[in-house]
Protein backbone atom coordinates (compact mmCIF):
# COMPACT_ATOMS: atom_id res chain seq x y z
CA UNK A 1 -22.55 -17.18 -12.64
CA UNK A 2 -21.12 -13.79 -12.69
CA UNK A 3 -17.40 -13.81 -10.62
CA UNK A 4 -14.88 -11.48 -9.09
CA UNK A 5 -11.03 -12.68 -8.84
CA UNK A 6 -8.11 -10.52 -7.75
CA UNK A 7 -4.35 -11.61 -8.60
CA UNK A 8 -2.29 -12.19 -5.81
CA UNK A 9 0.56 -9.39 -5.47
CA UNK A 10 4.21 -10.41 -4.35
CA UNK A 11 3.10 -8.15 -1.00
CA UNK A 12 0.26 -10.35 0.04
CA UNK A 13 2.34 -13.61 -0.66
CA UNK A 14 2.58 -16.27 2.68
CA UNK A 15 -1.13 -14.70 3.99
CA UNK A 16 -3.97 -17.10 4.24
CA UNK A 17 -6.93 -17.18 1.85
CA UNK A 18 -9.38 -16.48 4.61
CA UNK A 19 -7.17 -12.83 4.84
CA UNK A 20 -6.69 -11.75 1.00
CA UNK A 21 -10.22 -12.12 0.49
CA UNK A 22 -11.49 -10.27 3.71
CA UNK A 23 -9.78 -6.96 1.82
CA UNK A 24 -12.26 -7.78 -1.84
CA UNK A 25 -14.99 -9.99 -0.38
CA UNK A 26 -17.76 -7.76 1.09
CA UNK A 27 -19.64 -10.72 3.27
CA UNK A 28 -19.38 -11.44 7.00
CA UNK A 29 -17.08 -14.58 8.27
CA UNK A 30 -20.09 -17.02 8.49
CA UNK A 31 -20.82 -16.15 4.74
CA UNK A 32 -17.28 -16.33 3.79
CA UNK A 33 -16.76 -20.01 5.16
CA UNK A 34 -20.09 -21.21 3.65
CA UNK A 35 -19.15 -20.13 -0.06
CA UNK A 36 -15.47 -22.22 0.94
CA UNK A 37 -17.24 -24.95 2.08
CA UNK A 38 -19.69 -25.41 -1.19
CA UNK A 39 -16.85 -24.83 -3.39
CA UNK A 40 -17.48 -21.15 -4.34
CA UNK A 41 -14.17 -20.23 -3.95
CA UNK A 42 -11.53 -20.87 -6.35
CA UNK A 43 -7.44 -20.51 -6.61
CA UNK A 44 -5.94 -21.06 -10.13
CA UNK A 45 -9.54 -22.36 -11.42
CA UNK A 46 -9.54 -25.07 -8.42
CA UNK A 47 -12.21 -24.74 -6.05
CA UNK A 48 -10.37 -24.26 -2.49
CA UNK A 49 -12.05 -24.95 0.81
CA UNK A 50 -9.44 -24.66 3.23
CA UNK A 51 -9.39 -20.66 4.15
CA UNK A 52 -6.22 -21.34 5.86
CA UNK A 53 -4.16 -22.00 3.03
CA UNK A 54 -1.09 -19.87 2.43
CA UNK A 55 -1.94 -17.81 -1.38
CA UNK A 56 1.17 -17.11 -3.01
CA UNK A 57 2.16 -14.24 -6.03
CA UNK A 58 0.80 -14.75 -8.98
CA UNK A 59 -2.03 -16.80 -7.84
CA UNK A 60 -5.58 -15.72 -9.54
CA UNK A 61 -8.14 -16.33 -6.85
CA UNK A 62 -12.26 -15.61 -7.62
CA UNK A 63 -15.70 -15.49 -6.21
CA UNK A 64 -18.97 -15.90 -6.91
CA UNK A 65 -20.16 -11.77 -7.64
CA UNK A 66 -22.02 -10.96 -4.44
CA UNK A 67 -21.77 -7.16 -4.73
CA UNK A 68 -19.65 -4.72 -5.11
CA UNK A 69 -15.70 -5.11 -4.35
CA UNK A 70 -14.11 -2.84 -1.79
CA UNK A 71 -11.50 -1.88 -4.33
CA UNK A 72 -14.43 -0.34 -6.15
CA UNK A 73 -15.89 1.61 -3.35
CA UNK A 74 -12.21 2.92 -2.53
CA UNK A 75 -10.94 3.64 -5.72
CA UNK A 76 -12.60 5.19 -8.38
CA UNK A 77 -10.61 5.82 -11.58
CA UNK A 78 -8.28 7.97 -10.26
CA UNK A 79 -6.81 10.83 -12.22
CA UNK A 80 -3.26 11.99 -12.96
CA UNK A 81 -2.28 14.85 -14.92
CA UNK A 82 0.71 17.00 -15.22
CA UNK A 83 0.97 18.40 -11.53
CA UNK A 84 1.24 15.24 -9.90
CA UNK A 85 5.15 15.58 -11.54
CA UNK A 86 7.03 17.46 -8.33
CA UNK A 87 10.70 16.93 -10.36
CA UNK A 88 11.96 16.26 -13.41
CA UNK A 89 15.19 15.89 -14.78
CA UNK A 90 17.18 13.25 -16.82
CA UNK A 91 18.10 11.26 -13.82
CA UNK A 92 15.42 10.94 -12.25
CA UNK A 93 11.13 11.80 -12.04
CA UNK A 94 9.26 12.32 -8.57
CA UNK A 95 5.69 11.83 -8.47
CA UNK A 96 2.66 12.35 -6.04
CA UNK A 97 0.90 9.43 -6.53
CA UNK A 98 -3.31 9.48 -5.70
CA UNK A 99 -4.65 6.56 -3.84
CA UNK A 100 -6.10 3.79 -6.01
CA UNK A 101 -3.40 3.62 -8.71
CA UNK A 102 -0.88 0.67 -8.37
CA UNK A 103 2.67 1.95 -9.09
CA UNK A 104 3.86 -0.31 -11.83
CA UNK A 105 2.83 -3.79 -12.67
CA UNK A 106 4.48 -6.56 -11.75
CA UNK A 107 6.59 -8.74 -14.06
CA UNK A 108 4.22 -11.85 -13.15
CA UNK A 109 0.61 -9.88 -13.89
CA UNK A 110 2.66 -8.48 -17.63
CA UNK A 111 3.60 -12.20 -19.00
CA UNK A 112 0.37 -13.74 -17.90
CA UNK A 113 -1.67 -11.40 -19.96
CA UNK A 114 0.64 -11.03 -22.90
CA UNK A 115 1.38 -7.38 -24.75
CA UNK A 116 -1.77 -7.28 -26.65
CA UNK A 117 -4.31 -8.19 -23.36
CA UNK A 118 -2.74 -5.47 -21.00
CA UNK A 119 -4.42 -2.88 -22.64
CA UNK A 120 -7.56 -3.94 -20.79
CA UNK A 121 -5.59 -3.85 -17.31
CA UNK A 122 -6.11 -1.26 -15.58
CA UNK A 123 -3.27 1.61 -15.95
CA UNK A 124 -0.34 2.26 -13.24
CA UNK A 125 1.44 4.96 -12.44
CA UNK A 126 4.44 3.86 -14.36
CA UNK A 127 2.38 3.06 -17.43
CA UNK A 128 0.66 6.90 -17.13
CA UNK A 129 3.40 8.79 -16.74
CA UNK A 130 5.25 8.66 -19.82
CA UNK A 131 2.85 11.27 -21.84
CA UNK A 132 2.89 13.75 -19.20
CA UNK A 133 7.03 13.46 -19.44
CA UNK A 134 6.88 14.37 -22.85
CA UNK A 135 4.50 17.17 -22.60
CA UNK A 136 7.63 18.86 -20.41
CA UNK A 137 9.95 16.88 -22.49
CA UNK A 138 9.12 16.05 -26.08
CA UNK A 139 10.44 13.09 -28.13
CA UNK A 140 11.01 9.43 -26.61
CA UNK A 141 12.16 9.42 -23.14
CA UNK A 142 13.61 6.17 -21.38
CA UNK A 143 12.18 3.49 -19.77
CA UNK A 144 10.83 4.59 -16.28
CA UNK A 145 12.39 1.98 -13.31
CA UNK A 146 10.81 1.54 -10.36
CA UNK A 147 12.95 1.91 -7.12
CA UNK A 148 10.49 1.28 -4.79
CA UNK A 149 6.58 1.39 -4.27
CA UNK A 150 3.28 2.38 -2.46
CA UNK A 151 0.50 -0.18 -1.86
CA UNK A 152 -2.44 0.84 -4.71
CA UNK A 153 -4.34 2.41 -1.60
CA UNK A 154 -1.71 4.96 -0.69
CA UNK A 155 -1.10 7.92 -1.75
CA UNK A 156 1.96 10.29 -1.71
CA UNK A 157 5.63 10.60 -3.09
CA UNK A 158 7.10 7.79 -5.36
CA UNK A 159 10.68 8.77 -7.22
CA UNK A 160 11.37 6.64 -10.68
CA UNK A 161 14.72 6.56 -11.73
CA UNK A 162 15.39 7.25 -15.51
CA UNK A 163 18.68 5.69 -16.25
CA UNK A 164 20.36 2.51 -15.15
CA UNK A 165 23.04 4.44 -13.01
CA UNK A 166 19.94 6.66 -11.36
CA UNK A 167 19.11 3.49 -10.67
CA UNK A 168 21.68 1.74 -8.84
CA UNK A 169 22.59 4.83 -7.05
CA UNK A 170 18.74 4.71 -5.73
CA UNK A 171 18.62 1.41 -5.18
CA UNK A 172 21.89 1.58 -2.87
CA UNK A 173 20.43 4.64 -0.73
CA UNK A 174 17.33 2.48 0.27
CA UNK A 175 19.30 -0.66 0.59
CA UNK A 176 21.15 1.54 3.11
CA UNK A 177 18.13 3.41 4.35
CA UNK A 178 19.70 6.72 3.74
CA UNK A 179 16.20 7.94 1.70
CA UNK A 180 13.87 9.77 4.02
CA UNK A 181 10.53 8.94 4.09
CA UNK A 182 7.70 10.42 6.17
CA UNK A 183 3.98 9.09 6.48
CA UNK A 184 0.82 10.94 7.72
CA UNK A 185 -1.39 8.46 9.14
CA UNK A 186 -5.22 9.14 10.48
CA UNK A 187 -5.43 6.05 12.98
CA UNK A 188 -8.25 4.77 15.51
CA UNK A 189 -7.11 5.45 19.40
CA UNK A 190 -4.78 7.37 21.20
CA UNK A 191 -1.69 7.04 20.11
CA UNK A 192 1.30 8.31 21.40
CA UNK A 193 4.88 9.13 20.03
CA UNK A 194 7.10 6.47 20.23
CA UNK A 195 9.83 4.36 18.57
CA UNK A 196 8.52 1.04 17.40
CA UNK A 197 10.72 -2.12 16.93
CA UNK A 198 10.59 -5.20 15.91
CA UNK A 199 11.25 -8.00 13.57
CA UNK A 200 8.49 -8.79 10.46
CA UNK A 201 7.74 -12.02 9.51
CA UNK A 202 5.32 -13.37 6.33
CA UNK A 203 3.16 -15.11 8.92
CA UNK A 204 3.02 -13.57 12.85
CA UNK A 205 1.04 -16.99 13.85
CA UNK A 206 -2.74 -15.96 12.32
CA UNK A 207 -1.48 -15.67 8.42
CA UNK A 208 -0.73 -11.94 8.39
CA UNK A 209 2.47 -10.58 8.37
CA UNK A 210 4.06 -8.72 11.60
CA UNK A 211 6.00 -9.16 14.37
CA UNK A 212 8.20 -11.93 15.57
CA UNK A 213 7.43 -13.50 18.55
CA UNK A 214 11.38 -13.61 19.71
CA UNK A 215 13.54 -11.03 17.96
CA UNK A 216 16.25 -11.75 15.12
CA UNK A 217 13.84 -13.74 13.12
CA UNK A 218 12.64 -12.03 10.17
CA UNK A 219 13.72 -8.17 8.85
CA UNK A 220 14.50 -5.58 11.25
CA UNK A 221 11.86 -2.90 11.19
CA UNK A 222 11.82 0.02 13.07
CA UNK A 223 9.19 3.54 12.90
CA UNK A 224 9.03 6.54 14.63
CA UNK A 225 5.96 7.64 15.81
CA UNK A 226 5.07 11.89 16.44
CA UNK A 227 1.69 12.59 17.52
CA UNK A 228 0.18 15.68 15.16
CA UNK A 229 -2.86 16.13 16.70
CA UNK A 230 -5.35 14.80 18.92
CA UNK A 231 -9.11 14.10 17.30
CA UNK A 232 -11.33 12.72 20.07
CA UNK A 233 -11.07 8.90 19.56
CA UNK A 234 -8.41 9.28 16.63
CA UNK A 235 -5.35 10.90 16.10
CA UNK A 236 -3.13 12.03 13.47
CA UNK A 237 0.18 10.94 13.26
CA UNK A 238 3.60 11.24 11.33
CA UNK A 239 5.95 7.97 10.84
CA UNK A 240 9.52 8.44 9.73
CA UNK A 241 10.91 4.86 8.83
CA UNK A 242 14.22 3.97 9.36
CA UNK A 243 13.31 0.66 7.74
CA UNK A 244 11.47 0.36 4.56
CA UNK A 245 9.71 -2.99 4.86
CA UNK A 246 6.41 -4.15 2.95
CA UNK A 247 3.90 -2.44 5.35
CA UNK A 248 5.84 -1.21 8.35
CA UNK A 249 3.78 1.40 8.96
CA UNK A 250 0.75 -0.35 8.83
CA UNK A 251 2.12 -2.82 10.87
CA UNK A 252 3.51 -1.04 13.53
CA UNK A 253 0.72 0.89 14.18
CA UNK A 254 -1.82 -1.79 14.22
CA UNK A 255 0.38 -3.57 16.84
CA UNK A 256 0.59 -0.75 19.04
CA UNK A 257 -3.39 -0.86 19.36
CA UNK A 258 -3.87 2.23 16.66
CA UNK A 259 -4.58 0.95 13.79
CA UNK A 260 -5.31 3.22 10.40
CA UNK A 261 -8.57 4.41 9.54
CA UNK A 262 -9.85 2.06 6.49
CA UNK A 263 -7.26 -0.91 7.80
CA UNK A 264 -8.80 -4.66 7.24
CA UNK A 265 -5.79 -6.81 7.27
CA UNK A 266 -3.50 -5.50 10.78
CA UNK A 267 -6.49 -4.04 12.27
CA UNK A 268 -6.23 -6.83 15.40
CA UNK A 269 -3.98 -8.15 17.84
CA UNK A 270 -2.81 -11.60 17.35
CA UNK A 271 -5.32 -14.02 16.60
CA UNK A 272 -7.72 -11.31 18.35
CA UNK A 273 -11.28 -9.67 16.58
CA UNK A 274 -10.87 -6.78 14.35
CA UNK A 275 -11.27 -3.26 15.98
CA UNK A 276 -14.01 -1.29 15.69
CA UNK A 277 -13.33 1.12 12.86
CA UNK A 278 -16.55 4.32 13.34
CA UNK A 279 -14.19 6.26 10.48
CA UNK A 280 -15.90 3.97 7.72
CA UNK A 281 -12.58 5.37 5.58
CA UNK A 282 -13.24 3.14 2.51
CA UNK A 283 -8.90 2.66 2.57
CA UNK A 284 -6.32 2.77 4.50
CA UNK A 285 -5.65 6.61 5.28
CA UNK A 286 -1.81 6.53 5.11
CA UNK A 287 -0.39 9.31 2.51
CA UNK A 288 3.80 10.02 2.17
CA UNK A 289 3.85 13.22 2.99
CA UNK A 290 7.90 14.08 2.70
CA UNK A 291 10.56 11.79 0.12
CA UNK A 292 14.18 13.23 0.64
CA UNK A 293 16.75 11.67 -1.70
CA UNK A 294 20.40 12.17 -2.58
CA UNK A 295 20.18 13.11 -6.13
CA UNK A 296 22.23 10.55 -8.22
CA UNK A 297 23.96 13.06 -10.55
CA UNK A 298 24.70 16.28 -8.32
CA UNK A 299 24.81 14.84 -4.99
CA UNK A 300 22.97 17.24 -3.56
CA UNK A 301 20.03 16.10 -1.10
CA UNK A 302 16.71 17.21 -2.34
CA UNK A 303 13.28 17.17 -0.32
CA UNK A 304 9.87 16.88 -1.79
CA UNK A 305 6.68 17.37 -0.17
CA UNK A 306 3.16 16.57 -0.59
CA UNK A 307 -0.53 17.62 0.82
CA UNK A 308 -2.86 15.65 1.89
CA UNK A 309 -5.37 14.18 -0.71
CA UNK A 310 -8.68 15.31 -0.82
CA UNK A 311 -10.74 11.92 0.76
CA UNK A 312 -7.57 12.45 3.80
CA UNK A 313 -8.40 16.28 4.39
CA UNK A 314 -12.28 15.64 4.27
CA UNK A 315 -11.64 12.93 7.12
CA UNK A 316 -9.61 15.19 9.40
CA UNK A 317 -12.22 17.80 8.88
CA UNK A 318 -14.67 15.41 9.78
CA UNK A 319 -13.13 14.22 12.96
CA UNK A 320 -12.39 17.49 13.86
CA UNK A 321 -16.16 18.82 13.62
CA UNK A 322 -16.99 15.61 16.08
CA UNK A 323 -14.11 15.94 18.60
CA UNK A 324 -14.87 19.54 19.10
């Protein structure tokens, strides 16, 4: 029998089975637990029936093929070419990444499938860069290193640096939280602005991660919330982050009863039903919109921005036909 399997990123460590597979498995709960309970689903080549067990990076878990994955639907080969490079210098590259591309592979996913196997991976951002660089740049350039990423659904600004003390100087600024970063986020309700805090955990008490119950337990997170504009039963929104946790934003805004369009994981209150999402956005509509950076050489502090993608405008147009 044909089967589907995804490889657990270091992101989605700590969350249950029953919650990495509601993002690639397109079948409703009742389906979900009978394939667990005959054995259907596997971790590491061992069939797995309890859904409530914790997956963990690295892991490989598969499916019987029951029809196409949501990655699928969302992301269809998506194309880079030179003007996705917004600055280039020796220091350092910035990049407007399109949804569906994962920003650089993970150590874990690169020893597992050895140099020879990874050219039938599919390609990051990191790994389709390089030939654009030397279009601009010819001759060998060095090693891209990633400072920080986007999930493989987002889109927006990413900045590599180019040299180890590019680096360390970027690394520094977001260990600090001196980088500014800006989100535009389509999301289901009314939302309103606000400043959201709180303190994420791998597990808020139904195996996604979110907020503490008490605060001080877990990483300080904290986003700013500016209402754009008003869309009937959506609205657009901008989030600056102070913090830069794995999936504030998402987080956040799922907590505060607004989730994002296309959202499947922190789409519902704790241990609550998922909310209804009429947008049918095949992924999460969250795009970094701004990146401002002190640049590691000059010093100077440099601001990049970036439009909306396509699938994001066509949404808002959308919305805005219905709401008027």
């Amino acid at each position: 029998m044909a089967r589907d399997s995804v490889r657990v990123e270091p992101e989605e460590s700590g969350q249950t089975l029953a919650a990495l597979l509601r993002l690639h498995l397109p079948v409703a709960g009742a389906e979900l637990r009978r394939l667990a309970e005959q054995g259907w689903i596997e971790v590491d080549g061992q069939a797995c029936r309890d859904l409530g067990r914790r997956v963990h990076a690295g892991q490989r878990v598969s499916w019987p093929r029951v029809g196409r994955r949501r990655a699928e639907v969302s992301c269809v080969r998506p194309l880079l070419d030179a003007s996705a490079i917004r600055y280039l210098d020796d220091a350092i590259v910035v990049v407007a990444k399109p949804p569906g591309l994962t920003t650089m592979r993970h150590p874990h996913e690169a020893a597992e499938f050895g140099a020879r196997a990874r050219r039938f991976l599919p390609r990051t951002l990191a790994e389709l860069l390089p030939p654009l660089i030397a279009r601009r740049r010819p001759g060998p350039g060095p090693r891209l290193r990633a400072v920080h990423r986007l999930d493989k659904d987002t889109s927006g600004l990413v900045v590599f640096a180019r040299t180890p003390a590019a680096e360390r100087h970027l690394g520094q600024q977001f260990r600090a939280h001196t980088i500014e970063r800006r989100y535009w986020a389509i999301v289901r309700g009314q939302a309103c602005d606000a400043r959201l805090e709180s303190w994420l955990v791998r597990d808020r008490g139904d195996g996604r991660r979110g907020s503490a119950p008490q605060p001080g337990h877990g990483q300080r997170a904290i986003t700013h919330v500016k209402v754009l504009e008003r869309l009937g039963n959506f609205t657009l929104v901008e989030c600056r982050l102070e913090t830069g946790r794995t999936h504030q934003v998402r987080i956040h805004l799922g907590e505060a009863g607004t989730p994002i369009c296309g959202e499947r994981i922190y789409d519902r209150p704790v241990h609550g039903a998922p909310l209804a999402d009429p947008s049918h956005f095949p992924r999460v509509a969250l795009h970094a919109v701004r990146l401002g950076l002190v640049h590691p050489v000059t010093g100077k502090f440099l601001v990049w921005e970036a439009p909306l993608p396509d699938d994001m405008k066509q949404l808002l147009d959308s919305l805005r036909r219905r709401s008027s």
